[in-house]
Protein backbone atom coordinates (compact mmCIF):
# COMPACT_ATOMS: atom_id res chain seq x y z
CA UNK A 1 26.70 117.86 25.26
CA UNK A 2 27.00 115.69 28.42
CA UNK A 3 28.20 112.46 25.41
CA UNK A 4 30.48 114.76 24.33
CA UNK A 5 32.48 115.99 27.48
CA UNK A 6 32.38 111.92 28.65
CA UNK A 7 34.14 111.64 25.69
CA UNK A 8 36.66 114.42 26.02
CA UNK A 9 37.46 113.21 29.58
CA UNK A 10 37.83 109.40 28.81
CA UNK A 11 39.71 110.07 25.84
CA UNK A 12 42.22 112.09 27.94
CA UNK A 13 41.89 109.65 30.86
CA UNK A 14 43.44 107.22 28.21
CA UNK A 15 46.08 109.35 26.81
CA UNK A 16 47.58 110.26 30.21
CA UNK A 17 47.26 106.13 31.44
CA UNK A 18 49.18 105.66 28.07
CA UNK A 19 51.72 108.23 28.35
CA UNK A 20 52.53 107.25 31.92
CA UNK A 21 53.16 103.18 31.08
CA UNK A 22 54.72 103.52 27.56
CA UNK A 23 57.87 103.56 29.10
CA UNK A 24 57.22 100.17 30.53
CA UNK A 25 55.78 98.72 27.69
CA UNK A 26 58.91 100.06 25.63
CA UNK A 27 61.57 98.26 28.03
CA UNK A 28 59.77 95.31 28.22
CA UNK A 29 58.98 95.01 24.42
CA UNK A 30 62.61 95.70 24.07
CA UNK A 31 63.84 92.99 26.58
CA UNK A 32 61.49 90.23 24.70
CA UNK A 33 63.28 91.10 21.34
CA UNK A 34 66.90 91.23 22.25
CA UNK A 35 66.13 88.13 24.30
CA UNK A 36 64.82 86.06 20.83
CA UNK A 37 67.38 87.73 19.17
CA UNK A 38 70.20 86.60 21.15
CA UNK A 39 73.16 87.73 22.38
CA UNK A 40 75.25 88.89 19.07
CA UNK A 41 78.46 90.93 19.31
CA UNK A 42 78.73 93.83 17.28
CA UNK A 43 82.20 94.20 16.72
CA UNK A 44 83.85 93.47 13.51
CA UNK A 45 86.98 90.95 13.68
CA UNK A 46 90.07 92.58 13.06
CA UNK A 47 92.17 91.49 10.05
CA UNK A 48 95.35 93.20 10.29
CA UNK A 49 96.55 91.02 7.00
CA UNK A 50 93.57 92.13 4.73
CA UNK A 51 95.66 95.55 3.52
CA UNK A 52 98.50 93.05 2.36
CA UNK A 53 96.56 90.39 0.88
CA UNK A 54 94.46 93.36 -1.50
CA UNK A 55 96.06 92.75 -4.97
CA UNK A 56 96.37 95.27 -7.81
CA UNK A 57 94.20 95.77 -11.04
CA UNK A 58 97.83 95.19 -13.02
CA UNK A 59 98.35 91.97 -10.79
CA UNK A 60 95.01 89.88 -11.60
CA UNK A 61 95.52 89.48 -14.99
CA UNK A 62 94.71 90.38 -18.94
CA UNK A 63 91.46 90.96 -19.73
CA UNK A 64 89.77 89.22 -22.81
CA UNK A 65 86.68 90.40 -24.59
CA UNK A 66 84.62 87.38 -25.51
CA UNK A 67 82.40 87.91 -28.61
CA UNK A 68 78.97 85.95 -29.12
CA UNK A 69 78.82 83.69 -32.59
CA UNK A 70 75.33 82.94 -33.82
C-alpha cells in the first residue's frame, strides 16, 4: 500500500514538473528548428504576366494518335 501511494505521488510529482516546463521545452525546440531551417520567406512571387502568357487548348496544336506496330 505504502509502494503504491509513492507511486501515485511521484508519478504526479512528474506530471505537474512536466506540465509546468513544456512550454519551455516547446519554444526552445522550436527556436533550434527554425534556426537549421533557415530563414525562408513564405510569400509567393507575384507574376502579374502569367494570366497573359496561359495559352488555349485550340492554340497548342492538333493532336495525333500514334498507334503501336509489332
Amino acid at each position: 500500500m505504502i509502494g503504491l501511494l509513492k507511486f501515485l505521488l511521484i508519478f504526479l510529482g512528474f506530471t505537474y514538473l512536466f506540465r509546468l516546463i513544456k512550454p519551455f521545452i516547446f519554444r526552445y525546440l522550436f527556436k533550434k528548428v527554425s534556426k537549421k531551417m533557415g530563414d525562408f520567406k513564405t510569400e509567393a512571387p507575384v507574376n502579374k504576366e502569367g494570366k497573359k502568357d496561359k495559352k488555349n487548348a485550340q492554340d497548342i496544336g492538333e493532336y495525333i494518335d500514334y498507334e503501336e506496330i509489332d
